[in-house]
N, C-alpha and C. Protein backbone atom coordinates (compact mmCIF):
# COMPACT_ATOMS: atom_id res chain seq x y z
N UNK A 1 0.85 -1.17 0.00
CA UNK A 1 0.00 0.00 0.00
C UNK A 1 0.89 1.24 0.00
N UNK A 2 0.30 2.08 -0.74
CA UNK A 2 1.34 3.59 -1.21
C UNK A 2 0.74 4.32 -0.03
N UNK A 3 1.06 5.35 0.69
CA UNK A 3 0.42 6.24 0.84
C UNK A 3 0.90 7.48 1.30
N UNK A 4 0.59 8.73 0.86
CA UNK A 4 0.75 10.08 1.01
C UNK A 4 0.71 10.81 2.20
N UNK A 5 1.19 11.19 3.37
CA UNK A 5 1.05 12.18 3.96
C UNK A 5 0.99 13.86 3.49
N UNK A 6 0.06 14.72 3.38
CA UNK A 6 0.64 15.95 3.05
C UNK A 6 -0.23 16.97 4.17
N UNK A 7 1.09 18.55 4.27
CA UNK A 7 0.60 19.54 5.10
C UNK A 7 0.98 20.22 4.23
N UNK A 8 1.24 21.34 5.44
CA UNK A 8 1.60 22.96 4.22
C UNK A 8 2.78 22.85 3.96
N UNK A 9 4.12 23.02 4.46
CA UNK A 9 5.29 22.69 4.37
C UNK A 9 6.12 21.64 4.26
N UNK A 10 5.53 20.88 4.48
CA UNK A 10 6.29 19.08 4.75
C UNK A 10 7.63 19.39 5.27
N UNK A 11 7.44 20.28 6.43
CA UNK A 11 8.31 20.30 7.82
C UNK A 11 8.09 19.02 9.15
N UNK A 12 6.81 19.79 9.59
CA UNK A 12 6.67 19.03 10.70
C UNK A 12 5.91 17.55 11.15
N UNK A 13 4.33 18.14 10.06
CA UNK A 13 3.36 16.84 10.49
C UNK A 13 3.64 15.98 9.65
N UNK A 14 3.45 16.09 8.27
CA UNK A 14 3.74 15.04 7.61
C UNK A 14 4.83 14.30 7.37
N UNK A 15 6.09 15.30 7.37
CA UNK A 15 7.40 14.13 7.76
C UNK A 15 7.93 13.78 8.83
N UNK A 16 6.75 13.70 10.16
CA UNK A 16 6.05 12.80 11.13
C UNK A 16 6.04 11.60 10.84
N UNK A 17 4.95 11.78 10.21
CA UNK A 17 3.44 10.92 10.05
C UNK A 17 4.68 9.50 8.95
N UNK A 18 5.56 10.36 8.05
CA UNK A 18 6.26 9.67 7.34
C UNK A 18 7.37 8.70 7.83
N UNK A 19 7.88 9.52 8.45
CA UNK A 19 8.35 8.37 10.13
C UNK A 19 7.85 7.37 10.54
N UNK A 20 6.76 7.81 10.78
CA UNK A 20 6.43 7.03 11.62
C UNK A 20 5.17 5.69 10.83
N UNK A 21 5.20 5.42 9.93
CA UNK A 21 4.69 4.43 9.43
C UNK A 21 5.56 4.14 8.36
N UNK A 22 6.68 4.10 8.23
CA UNK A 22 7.37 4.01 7.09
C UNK A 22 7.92 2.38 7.34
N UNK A 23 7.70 1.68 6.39
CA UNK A 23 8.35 0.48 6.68
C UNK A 23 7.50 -0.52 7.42
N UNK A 24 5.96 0.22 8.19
CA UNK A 24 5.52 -0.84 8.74
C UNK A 24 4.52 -1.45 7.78
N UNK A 25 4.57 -2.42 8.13
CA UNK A 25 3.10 -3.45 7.71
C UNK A 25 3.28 -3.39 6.12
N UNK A 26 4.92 -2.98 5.52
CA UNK A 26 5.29 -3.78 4.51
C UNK A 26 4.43 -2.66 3.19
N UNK A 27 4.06 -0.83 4.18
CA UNK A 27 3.17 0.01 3.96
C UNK A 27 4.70 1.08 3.19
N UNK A 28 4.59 1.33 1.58
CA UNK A 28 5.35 2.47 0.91
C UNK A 28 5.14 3.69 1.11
N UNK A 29 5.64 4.84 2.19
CA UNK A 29 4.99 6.27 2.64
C UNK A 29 5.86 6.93 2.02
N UNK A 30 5.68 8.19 1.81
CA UNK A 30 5.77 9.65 1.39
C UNK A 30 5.59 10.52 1.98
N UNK A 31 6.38 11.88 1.66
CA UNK A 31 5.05 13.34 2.61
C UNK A 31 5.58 14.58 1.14
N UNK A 32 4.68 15.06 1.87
CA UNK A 32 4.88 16.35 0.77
C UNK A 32 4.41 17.61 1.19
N UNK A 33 4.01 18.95 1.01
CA UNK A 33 3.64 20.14 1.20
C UNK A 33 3.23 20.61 0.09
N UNK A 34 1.75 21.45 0.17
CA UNK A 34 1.21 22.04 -0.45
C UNK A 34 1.22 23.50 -0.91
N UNK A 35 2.82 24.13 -0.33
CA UNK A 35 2.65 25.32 0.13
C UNK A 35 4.21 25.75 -1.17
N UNK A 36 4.02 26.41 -1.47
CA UNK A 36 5.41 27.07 -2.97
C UNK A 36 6.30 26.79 -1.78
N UNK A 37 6.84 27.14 -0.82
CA UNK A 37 8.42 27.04 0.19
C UNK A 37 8.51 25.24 0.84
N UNK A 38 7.10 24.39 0.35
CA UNK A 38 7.43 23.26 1.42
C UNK A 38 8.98 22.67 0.89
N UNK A 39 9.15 21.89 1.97
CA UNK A 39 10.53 20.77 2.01
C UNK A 39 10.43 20.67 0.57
N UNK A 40 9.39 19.71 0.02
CA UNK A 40 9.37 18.51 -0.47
C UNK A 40 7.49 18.85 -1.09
N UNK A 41 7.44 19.57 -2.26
CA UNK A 41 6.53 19.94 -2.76
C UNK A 41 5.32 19.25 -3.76
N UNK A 42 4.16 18.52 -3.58
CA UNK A 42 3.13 17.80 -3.93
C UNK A 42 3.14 18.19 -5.06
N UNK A 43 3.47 16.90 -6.28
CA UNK A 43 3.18 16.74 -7.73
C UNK A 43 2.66 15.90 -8.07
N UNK A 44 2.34 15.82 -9.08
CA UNK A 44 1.75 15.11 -10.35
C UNK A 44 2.19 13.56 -9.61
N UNK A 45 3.55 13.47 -9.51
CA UNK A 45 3.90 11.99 -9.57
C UNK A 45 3.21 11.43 -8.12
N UNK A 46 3.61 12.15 -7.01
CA UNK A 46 3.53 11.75 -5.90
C UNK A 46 1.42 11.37 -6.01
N UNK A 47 1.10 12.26 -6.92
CA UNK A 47 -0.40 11.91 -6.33
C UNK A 47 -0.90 10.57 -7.48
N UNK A 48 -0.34 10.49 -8.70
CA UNK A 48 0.04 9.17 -9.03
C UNK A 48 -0.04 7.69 -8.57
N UNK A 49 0.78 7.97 -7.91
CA UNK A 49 1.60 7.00 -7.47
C UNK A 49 0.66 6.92 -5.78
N UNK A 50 0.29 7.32 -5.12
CA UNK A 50 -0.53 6.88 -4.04
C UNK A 50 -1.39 6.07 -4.05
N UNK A 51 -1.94 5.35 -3.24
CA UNK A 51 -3.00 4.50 -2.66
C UNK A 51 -3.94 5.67 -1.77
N UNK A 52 -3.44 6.16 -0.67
CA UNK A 52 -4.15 6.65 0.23
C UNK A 52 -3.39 8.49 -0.07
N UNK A 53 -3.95 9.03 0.72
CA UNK A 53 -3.52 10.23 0.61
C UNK A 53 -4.26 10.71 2.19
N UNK A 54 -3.59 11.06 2.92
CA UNK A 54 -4.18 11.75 4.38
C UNK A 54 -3.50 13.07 4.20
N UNK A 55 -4.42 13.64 4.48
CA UNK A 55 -4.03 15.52 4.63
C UNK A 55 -4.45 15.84 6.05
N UNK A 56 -3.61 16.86 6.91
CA UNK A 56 -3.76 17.12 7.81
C UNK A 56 -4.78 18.09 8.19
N UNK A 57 -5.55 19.00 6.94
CA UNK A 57 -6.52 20.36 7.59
C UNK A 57 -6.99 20.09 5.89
N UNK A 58 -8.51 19.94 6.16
CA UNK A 58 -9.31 20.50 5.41
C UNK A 58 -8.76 21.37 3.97
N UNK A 59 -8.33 22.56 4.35
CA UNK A 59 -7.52 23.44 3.24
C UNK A 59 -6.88 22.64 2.35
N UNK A 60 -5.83 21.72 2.85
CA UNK A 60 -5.30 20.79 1.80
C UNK A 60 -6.22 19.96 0.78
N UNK A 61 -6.56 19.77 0.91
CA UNK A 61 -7.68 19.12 0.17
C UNK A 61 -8.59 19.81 -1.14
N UNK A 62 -9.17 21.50 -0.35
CA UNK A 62 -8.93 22.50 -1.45
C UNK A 62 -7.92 22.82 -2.11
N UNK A 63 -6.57 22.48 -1.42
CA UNK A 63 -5.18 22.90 -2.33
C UNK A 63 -5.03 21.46 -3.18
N UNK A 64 -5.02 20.64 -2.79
CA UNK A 64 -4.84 19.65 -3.76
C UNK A 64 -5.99 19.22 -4.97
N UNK A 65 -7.65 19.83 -4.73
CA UNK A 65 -8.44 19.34 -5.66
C UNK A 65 -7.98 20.71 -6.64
N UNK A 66 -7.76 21.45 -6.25
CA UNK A 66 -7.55 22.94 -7.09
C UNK A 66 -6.57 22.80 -8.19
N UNK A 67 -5.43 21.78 -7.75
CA UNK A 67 -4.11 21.88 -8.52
C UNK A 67 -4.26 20.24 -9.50
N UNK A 68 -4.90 19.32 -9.04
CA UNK A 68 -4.58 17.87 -9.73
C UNK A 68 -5.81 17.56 -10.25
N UNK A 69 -7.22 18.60 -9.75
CA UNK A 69 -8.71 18.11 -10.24
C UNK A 69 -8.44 16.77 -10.43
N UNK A 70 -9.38 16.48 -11.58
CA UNK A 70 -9.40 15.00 -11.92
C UNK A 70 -8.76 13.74 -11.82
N UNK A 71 -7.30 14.23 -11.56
CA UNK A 71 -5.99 12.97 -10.78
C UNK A 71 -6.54 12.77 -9.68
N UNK A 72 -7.27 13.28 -9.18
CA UNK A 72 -8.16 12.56 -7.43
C UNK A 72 -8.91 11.72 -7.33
N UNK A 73 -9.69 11.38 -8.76
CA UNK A 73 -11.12 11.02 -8.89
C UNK A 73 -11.01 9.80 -8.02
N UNK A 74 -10.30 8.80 -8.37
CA UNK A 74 -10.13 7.76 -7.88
C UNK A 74 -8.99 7.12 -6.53
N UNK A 75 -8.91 8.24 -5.77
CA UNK A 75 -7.72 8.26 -4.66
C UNK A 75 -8.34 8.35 -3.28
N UNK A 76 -8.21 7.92 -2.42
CA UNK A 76 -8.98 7.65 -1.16
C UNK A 76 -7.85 8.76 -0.20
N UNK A 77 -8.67 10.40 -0.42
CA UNK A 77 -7.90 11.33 0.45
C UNK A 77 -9.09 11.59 1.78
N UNK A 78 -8.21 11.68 2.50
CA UNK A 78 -8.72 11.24 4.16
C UNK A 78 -8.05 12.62 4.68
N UNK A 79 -9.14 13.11 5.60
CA UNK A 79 -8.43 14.59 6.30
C UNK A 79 -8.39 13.68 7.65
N UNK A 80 -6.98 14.23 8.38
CA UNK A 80 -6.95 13.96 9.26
C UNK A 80 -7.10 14.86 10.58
N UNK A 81 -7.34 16.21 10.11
CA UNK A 81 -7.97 17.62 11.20
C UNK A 81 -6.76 16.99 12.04
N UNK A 82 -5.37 17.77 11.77
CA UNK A 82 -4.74 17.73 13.48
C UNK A 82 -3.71 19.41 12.82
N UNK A 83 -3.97 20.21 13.35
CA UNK A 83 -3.96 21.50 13.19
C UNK A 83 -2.02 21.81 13.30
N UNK A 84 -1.74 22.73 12.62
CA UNK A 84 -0.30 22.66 13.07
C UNK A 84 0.17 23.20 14.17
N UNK A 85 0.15 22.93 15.26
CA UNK A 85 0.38 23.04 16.17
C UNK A 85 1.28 21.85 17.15
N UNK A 86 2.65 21.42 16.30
CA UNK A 86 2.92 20.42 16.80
C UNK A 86 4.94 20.65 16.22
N UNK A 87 5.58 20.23 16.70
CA UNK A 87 6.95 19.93 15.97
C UNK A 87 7.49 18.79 15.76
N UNK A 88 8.56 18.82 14.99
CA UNK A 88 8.76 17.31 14.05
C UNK A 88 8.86 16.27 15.40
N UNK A 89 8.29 15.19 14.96
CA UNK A 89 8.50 13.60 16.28
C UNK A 89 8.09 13.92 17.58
N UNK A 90 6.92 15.05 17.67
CA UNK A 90 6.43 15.67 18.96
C UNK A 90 5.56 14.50 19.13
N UNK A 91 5.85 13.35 21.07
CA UNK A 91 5.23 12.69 21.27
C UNK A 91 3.32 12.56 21.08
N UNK A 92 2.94 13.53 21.47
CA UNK A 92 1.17 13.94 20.94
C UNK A 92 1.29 14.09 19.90
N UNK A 93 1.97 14.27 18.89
CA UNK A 93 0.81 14.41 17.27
C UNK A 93 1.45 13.06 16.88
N UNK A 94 2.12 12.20 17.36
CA UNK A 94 2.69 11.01 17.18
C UNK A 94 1.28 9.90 17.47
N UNK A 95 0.64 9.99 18.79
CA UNK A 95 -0.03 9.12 18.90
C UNK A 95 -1.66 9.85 18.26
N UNK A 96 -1.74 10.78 18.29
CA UNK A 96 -2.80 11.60 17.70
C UNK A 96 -2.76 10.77 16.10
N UNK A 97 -1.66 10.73 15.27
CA UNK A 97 -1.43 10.24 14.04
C UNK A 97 -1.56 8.97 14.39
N UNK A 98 -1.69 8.28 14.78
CA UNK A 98 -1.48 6.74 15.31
C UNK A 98 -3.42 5.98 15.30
N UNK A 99 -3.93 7.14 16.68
CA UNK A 99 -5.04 7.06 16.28
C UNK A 99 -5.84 7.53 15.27
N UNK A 100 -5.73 8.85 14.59
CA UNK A 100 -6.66 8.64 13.13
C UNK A 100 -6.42 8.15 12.71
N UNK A 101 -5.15 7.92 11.73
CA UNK A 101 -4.38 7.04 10.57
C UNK A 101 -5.22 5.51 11.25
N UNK A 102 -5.04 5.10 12.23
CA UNK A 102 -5.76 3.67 12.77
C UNK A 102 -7.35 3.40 12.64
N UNK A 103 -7.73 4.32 12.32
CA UNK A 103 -9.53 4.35 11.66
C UNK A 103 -9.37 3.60 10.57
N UNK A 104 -8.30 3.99 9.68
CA UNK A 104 -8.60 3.20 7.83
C UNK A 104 -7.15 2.44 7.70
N UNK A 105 -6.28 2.19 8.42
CA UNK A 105 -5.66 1.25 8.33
C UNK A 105 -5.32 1.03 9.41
N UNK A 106 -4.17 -0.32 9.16
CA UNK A 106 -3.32 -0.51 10.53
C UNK A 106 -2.20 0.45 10.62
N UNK A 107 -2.05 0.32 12.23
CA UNK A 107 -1.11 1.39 12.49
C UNK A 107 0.26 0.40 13.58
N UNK A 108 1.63 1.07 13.63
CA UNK A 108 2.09 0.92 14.51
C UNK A 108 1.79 0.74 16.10
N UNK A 109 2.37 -0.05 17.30
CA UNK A 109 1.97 -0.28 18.43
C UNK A 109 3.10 1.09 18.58
């Protein structure tokens, strides 16, 4: 299974979230940012190439249907509402990510 993490920057939450499920359950992760300055900036390929796609705030979701329209049609993007308010491998948005991400798949113990 592919799947996408993306925020605004692909600083903090999503190359988290990329951490921290990377390698498990045999699961291919990514992160990216939606924002012109992120790390590591959401394209064409990356939304491609996904299975899942979890976005952290609502907005993403307008930023990503705005820019790939129709490359979504068929992509299972999941908001995960955890606000940025967190820094990279910060124990709470660790298990916060643990439990949403654990609604639609398996997650790390």
């Amino acid at each position: 299974m592919k799947i996408l993490f993306i925020c605004s920057k692909n600083k903090w939450r999503s190359p988290t979230a990329e951490k921290v499920f990377h390698n498990f359950n045999g699961y291919d992760v990514r992160s990216a940012g939606t924002e012109v300055g992120a790390k590591v900036k959401v394209t064409n390929g990356h939304i491609g190439w996904a299975d899942y796609i979890f976005v952290m705030e609502k907005k993403h979701i307008r930023r990503l249907k705005g820019k790939f329209g129709s490359m979504l049609d068929n992509k299972k993007m999941l908001n995960l509402d955890i606000p940025d308010d967190y820094g990279y491998m910060n124990e709470e948005l660790i298990e916060i990510l643990k439990v949403r991400v654990g609604e639609y798949i398996e997650v790390p113990e």
